[in-house]
Each structure stands twice: as C-alpha cells, then as structure tokens.
PDB file of N, CA and C in Angstrom:
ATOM      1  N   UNK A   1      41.087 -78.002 -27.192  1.00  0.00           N
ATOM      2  CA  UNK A   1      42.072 -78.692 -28.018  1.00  0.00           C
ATOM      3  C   UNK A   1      43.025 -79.514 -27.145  1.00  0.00           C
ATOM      4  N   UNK A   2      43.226 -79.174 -26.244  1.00  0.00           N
ATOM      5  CA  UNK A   2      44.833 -79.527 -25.343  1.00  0.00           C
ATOM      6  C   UNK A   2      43.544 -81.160 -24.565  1.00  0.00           C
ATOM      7  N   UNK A   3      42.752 -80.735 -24.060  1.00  0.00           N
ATOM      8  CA  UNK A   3      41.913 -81.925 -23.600  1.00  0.00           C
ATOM      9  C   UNK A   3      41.831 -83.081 -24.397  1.00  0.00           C
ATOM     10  N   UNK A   4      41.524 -82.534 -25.269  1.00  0.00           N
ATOM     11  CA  UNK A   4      41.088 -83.828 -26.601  1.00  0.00           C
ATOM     12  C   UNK A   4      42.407 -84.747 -26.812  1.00  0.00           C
ATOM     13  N   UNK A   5      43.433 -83.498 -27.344  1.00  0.00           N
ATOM     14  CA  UNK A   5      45.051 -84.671 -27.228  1.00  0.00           C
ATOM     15  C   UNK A   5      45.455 -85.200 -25.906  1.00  0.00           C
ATOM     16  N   UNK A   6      44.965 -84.729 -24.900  1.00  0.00           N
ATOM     17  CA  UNK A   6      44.974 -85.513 -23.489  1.00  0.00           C
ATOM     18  C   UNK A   6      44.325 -86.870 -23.643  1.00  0.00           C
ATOM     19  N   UNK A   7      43.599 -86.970 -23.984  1.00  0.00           N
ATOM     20  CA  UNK A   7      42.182 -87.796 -24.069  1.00  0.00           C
ATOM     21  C   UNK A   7      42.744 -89.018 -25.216  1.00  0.00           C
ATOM     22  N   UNK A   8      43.094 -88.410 -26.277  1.00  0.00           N
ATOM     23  CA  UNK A   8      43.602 -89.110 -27.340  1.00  0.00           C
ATOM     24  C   UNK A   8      44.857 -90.379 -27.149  1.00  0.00           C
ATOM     25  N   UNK A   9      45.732 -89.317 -26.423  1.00  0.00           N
ATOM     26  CA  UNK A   9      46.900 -89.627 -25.765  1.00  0.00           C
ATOM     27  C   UNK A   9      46.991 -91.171 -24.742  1.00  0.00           C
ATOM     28  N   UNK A  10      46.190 -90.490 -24.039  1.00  0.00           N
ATOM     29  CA  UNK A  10      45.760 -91.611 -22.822  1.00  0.00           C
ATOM     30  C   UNK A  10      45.403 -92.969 -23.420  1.00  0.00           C
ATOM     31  N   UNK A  11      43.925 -92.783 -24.513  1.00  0.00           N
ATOM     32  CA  UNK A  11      43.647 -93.885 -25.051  1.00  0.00           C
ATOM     33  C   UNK A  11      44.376 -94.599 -25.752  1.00  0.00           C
ATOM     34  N   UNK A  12      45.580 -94.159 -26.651  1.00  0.00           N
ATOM     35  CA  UNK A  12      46.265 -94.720 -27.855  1.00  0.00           C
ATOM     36  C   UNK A  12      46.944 -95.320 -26.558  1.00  0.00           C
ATOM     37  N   UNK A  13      48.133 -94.567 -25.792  1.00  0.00           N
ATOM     38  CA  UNK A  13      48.620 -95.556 -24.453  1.00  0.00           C
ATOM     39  C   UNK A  13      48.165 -96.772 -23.902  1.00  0.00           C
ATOM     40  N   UNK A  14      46.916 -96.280 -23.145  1.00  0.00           N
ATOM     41  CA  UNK A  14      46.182 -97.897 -22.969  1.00  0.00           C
ATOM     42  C   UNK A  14      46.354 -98.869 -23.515  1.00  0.00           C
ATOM     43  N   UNK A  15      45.770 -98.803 -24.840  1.00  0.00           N
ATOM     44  CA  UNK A  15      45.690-100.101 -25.740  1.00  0.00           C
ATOM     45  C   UNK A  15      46.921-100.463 -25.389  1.00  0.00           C
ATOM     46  N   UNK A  16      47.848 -99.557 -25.934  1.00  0.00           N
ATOM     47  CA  UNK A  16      49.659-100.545 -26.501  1.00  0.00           C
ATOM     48  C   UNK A  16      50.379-100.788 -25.341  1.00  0.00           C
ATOM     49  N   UNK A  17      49.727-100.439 -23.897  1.00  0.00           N
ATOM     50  CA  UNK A  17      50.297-100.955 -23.021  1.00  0.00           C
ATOM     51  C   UNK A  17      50.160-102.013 -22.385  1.00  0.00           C
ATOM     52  N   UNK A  18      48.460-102.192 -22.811  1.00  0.00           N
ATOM     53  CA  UNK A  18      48.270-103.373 -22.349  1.00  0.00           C
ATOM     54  C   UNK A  18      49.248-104.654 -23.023  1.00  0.00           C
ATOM     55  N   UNK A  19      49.941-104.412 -24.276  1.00  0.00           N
ATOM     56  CA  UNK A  19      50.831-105.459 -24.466  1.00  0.00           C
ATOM     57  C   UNK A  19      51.889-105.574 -24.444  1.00  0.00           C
ATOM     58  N   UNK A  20      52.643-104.615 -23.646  1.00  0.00           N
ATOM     59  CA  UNK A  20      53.682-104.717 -22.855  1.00  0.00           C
ATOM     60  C   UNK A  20      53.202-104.479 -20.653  1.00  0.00           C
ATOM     61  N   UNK A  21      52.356-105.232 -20.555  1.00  0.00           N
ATOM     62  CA  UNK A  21      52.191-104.924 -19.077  1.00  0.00           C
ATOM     63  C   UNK A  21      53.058-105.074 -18.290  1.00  0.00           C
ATOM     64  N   UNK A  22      54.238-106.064 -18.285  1.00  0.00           N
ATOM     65  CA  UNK A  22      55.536-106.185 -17.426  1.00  0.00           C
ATOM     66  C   UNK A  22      56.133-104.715 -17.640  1.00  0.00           C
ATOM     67  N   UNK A  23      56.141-103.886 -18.315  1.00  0.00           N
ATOM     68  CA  UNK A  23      56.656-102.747 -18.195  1.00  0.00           C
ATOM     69  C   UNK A  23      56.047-101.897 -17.466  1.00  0.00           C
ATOM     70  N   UNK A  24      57.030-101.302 -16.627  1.00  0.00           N
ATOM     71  CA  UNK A  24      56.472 -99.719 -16.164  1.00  0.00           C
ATOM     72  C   UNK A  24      55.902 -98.800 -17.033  1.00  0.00           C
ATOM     73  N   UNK A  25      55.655 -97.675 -16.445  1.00  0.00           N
ATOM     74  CA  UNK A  25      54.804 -96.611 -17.487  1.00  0.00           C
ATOM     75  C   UNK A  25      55.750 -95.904 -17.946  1.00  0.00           C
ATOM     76  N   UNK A  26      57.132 -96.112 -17.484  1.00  0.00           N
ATOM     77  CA  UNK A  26      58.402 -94.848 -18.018  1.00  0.00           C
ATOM     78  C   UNK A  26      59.052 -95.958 -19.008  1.00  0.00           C
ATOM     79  N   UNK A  27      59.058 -97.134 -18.585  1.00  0.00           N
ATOM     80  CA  UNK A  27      60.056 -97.668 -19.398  1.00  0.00           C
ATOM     81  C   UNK A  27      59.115 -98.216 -20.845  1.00  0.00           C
ATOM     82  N   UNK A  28      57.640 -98.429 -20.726  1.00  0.00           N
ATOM     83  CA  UNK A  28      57.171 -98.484 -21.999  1.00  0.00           C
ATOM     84  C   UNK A  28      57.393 -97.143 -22.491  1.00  0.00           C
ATOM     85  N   UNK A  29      57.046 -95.654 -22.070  1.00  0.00           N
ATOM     86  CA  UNK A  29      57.253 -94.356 -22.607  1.00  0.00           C
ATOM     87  C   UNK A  29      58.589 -94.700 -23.546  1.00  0.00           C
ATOM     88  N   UNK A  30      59.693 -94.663 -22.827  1.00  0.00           N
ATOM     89  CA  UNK A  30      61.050 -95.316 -23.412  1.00  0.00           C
ATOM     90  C   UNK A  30      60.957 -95.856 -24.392  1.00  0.00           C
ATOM     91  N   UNK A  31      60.697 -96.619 -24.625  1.00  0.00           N
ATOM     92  CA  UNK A  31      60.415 -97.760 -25.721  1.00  0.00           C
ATOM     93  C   UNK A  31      59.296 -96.992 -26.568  1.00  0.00           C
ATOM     94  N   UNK A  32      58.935 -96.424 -26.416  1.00  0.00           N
ATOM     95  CA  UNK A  32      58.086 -95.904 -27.784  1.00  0.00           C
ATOM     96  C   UNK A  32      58.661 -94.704 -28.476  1.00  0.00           C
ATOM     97  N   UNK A  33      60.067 -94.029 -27.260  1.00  0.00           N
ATOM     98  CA  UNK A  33      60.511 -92.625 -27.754  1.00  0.00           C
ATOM     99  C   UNK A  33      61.782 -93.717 -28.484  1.00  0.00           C
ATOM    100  N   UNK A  34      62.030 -94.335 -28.184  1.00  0.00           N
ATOM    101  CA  UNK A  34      62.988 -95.258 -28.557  1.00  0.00           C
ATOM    102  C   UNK A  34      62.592 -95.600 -30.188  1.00  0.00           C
ATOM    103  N   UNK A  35      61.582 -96.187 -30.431  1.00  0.00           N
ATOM    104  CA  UNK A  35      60.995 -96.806 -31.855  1.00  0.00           C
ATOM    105  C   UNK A  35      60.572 -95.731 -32.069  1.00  0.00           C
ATOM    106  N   UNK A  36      60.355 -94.549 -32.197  1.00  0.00           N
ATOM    107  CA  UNK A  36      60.575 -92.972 -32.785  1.00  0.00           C
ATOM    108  C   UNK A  36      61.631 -92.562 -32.969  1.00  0.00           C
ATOM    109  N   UNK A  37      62.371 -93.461 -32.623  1.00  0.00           N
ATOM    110  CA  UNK A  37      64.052 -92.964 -32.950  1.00  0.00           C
ATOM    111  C   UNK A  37      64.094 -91.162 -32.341  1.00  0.00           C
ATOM    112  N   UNK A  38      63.854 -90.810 -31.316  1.00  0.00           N
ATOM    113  CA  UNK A  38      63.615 -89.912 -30.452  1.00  0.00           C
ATOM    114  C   UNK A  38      65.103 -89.999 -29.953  1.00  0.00           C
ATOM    115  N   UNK A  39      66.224 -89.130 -29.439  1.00  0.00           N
ATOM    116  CA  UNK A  39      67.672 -89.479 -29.351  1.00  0.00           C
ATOM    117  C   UNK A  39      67.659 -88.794 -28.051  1.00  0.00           C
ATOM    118  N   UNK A  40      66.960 -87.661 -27.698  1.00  0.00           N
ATOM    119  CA  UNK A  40      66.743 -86.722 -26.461  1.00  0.00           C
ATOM    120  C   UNK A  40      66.457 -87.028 -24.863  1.00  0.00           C
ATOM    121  N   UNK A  41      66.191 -86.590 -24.229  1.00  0.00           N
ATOM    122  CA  UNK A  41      65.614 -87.182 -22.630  1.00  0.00           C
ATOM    123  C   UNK A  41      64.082 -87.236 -22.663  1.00  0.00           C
ATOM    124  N   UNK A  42      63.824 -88.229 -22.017  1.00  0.00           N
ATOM    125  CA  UNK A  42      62.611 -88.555 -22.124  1.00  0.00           C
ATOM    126  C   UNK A  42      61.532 -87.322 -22.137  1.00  0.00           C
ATOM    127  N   UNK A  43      61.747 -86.816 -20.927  1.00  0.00           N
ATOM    128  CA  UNK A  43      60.932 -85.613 -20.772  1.00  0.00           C
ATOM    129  C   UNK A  43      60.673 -84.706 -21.820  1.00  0.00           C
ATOM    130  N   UNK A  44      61.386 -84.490 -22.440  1.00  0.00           N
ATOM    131  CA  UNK A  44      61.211 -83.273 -23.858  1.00  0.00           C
ATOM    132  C   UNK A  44      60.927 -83.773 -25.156  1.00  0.00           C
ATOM    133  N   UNK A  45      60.405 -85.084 -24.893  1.00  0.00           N
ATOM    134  CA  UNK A  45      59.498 -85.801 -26.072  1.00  0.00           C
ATOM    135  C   UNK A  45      58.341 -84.869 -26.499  1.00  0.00           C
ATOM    136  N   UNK A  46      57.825 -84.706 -27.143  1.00  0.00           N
ATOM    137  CA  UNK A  46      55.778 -83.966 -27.543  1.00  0.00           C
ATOM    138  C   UNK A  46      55.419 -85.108 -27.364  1.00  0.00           C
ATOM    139  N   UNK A  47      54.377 -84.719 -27.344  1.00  0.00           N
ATOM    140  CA  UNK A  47      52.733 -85.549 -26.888  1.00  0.00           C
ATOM    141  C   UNK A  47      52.446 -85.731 -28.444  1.00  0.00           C
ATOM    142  N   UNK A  48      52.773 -84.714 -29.250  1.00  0.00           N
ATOM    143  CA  UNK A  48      52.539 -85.289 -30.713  1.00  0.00           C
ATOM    144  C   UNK A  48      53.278 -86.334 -31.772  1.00  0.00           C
ATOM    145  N   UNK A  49      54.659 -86.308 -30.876  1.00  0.00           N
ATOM    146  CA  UNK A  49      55.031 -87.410 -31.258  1.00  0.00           C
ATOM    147  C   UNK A  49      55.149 -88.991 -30.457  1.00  0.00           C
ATOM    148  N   UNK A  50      54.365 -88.996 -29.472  1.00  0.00           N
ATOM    149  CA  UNK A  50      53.951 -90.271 -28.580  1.00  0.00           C
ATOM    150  C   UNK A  50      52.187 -90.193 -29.427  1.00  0.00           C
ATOM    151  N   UNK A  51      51.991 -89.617 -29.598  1.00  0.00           N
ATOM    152  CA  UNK A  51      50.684 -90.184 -30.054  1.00  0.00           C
ATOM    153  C   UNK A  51      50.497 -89.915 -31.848  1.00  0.00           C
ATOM    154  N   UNK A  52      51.834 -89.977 -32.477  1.00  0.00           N
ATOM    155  CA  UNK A  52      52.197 -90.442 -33.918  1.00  0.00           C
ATOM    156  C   UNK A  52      52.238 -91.927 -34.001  1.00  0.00           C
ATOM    157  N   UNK A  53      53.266 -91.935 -33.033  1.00  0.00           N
ATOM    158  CA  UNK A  53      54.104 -93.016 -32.306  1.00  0.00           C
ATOM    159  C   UNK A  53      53.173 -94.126 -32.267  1.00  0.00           C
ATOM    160  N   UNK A  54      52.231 -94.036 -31.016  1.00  0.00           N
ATOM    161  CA  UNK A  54      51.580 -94.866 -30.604  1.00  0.00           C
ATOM    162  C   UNK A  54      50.891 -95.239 -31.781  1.00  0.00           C
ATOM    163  N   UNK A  55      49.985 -94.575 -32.726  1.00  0.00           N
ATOM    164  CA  UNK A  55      49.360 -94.635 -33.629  1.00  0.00           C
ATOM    165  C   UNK A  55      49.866 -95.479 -35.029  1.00  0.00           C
ATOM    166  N   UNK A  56      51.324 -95.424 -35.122  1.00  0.00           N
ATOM    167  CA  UNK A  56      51.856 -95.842 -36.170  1.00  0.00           C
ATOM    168  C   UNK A  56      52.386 -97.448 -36.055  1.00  0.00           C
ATOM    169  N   UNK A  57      52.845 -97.482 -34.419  1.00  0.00           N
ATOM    170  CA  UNK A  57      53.817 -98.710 -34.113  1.00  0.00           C
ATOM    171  C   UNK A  57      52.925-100.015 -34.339  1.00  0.00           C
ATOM    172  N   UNK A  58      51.679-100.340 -33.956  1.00  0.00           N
ATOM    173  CA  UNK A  58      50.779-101.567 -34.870  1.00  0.00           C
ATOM    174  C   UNK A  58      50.154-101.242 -36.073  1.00  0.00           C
ATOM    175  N   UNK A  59      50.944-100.785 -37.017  1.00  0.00           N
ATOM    176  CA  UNK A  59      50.369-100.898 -38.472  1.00  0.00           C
ATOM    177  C   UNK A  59      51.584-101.565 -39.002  1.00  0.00           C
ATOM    178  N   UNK A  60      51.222-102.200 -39.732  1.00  0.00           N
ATOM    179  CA  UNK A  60      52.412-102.223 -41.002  1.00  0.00           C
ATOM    180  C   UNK A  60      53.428-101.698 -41.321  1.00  0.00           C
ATOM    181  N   UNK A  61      54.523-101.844 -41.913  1.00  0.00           N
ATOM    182  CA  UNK A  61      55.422-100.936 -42.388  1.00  0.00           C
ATOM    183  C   UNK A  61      54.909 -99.909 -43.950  1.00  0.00           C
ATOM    184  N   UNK A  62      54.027-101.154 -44.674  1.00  0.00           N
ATOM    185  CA  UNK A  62      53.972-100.510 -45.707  1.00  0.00           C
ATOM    186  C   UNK A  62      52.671 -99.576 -45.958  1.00  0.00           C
ATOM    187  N   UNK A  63      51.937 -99.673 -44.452  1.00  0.00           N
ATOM    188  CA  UNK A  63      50.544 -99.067 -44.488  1.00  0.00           C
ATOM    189  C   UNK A  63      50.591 -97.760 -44.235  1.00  0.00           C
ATOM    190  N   UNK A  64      49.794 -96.344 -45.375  1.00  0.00           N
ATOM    191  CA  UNK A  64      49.564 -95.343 -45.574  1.00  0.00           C
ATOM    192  C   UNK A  64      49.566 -94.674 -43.902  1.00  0.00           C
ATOM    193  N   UNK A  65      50.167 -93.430 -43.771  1.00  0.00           N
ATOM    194  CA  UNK A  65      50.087 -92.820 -42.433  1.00  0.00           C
ATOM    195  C   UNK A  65      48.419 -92.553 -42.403  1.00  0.00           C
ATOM    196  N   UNK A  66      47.573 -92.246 -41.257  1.00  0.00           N
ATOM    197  CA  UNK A  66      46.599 -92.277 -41.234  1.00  0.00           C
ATOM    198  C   UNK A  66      45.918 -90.774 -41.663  1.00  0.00           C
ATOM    199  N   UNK A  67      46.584 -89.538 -41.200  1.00  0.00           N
ATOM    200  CA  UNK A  67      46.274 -88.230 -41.503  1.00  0.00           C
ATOM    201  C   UNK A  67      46.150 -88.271 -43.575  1.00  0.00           C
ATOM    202  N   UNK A  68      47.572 -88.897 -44.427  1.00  0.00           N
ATOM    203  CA  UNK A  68      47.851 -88.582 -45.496  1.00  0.00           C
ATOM    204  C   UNK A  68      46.793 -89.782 -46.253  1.00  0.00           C
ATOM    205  N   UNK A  69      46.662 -91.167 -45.594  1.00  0.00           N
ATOM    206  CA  UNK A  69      45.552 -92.027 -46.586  1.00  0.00           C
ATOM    207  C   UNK A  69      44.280 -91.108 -46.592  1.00  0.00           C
ATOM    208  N   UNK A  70      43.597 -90.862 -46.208  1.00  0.00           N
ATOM    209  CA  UNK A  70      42.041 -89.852 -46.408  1.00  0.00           C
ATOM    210  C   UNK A  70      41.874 -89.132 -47.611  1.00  0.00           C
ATOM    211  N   UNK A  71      43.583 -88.472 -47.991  1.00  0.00           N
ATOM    212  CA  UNK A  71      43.552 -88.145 -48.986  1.00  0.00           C
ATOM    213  C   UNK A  71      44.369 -88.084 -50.265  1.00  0.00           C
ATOM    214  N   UNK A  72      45.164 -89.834 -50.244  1.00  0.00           N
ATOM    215  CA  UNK A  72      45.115 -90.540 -50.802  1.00  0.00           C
ATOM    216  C   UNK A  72      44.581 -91.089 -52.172  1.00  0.00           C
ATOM    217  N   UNK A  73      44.733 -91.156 -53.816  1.00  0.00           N
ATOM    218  CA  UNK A  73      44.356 -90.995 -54.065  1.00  0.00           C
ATOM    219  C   UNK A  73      44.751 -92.241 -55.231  1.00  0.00           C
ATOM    220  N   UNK A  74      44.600 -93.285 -55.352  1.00  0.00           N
ATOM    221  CA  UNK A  74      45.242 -94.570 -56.317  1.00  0.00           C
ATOM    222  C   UNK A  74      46.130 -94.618 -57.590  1.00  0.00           C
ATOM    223  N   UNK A  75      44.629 -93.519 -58.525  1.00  0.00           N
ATOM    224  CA  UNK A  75      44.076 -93.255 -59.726  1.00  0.00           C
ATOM    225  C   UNK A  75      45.815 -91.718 -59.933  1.00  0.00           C
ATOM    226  N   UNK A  76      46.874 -91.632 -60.462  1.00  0.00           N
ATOM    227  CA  UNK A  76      47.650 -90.851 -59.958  1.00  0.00           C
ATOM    228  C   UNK A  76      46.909 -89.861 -61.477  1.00  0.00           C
ATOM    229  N   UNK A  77      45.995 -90.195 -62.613  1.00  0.00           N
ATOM    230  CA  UNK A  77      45.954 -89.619 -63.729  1.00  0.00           C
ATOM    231  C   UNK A  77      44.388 -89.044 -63.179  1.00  0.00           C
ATOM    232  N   UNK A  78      43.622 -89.340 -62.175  1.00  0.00           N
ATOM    233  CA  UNK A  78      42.541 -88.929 -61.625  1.00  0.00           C
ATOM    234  C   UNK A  78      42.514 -88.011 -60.478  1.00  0.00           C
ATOM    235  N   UNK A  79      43.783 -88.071 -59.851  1.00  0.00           N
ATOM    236  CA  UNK A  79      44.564 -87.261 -59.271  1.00  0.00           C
ATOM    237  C   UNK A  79      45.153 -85.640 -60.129  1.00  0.00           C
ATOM    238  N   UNK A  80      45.365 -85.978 -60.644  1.00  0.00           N
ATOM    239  CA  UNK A  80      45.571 -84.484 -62.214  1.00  0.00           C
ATOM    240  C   UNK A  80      44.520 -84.321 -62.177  1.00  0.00           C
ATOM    241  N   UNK A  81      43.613 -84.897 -62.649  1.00  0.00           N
ATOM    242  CA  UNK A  81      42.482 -84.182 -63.280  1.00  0.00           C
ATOM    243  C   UNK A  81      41.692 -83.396 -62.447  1.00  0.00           C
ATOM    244  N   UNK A  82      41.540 -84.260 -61.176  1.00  0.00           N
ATOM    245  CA  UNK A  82      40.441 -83.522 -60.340  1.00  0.00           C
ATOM    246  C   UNK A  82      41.261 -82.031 -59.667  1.00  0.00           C
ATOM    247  N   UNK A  83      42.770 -82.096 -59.458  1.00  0.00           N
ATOM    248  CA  UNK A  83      43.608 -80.882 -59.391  1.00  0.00           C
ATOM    249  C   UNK A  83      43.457 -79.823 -60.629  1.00  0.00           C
ATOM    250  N   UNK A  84      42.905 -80.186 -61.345  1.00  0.00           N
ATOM    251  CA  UNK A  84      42.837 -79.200 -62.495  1.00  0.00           C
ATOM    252  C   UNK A  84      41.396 -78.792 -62.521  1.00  0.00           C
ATOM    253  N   UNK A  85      40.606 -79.688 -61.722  1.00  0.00           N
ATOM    254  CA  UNK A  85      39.265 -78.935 -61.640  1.00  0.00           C
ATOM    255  C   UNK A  85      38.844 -79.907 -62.993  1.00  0.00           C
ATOM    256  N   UNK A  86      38.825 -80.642 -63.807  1.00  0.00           N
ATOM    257  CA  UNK A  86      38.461 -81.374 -65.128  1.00  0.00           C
ATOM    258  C   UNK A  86      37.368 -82.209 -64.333  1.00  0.00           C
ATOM    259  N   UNK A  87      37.023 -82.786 -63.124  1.00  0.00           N
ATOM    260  CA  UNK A  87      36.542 -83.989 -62.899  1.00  0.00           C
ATOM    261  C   UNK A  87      36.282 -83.811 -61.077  1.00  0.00           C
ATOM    262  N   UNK A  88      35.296 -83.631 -60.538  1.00  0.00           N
ATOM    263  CA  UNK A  88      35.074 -83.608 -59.297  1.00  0.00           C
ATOM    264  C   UNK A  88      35.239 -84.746 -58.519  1.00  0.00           C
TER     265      UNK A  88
END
C-alpha cells in the first residue's frame, strides 16, 4: 500500500511540475500546500493531501472529485430507486 501512494505521489508531481519548472521542488511543494489552503509547516503536510491536491488543481472548479464521480449518479429519482433495491 505505502509503495503504490509512493508511486502515485511521484507521478501526479511530475506532471504538475513540469509546469512550473522555474520552481524548486520545495517551493512548488509550497505552492500546492498553499492552494490546499494547508496553514501548517510544510513538513507535516500528508502525502494524502499532496496527492488530493495534485489531483484536483488541473480540473475545473466545477468538475466532480474523482473518488465521488464513479459513483455519481445524474438520474437523483434513479438514485432512490436503485437504493431501495426497485431497479438494479
């Protein structure tokens, strides 16, 4: 488990650093605990919230978090039903 969010971690970084490359690796960190509205010292950030972070900061404002769209559901009266077991 701890590998995989290593792994995860690293990659989501990459990408979004490549578009800040004039930055260092602490002062982009910064800037992402920063746009997490993170208020603390850098160091005692999670890894789960740098790789929320990373994950969230090129989407949209109005676009579904990625864990909660999957299960997501339009239809809010198809949503009842299938909670009631009426409709698979």
């Amino acid at each position: 488990m701890q590998c995989h969010r290593i792994e995860e971690l690293l990659e989501l970084l990459q990408a979004e650093w490549l578009q800040d490359q004039d930055l260092t690796l602490l002062q982009f960190l910064q800037k992402v605990a920063n746009e997490a509205g993170f208020p603390d010292a850098l160091e005692t950030i999670s890894d789960d919230t740098l790789i929320y972070q990373l994950k969230m900061r090129s989407r949209g404002e109005t676009e579904m978090i990625p864990g909660l769209a999957k299960d997501a559901v339009p239809d809010f009266k198809e949503a009842i039903l299938r909670a009631r077991g009426i409709i698979k």
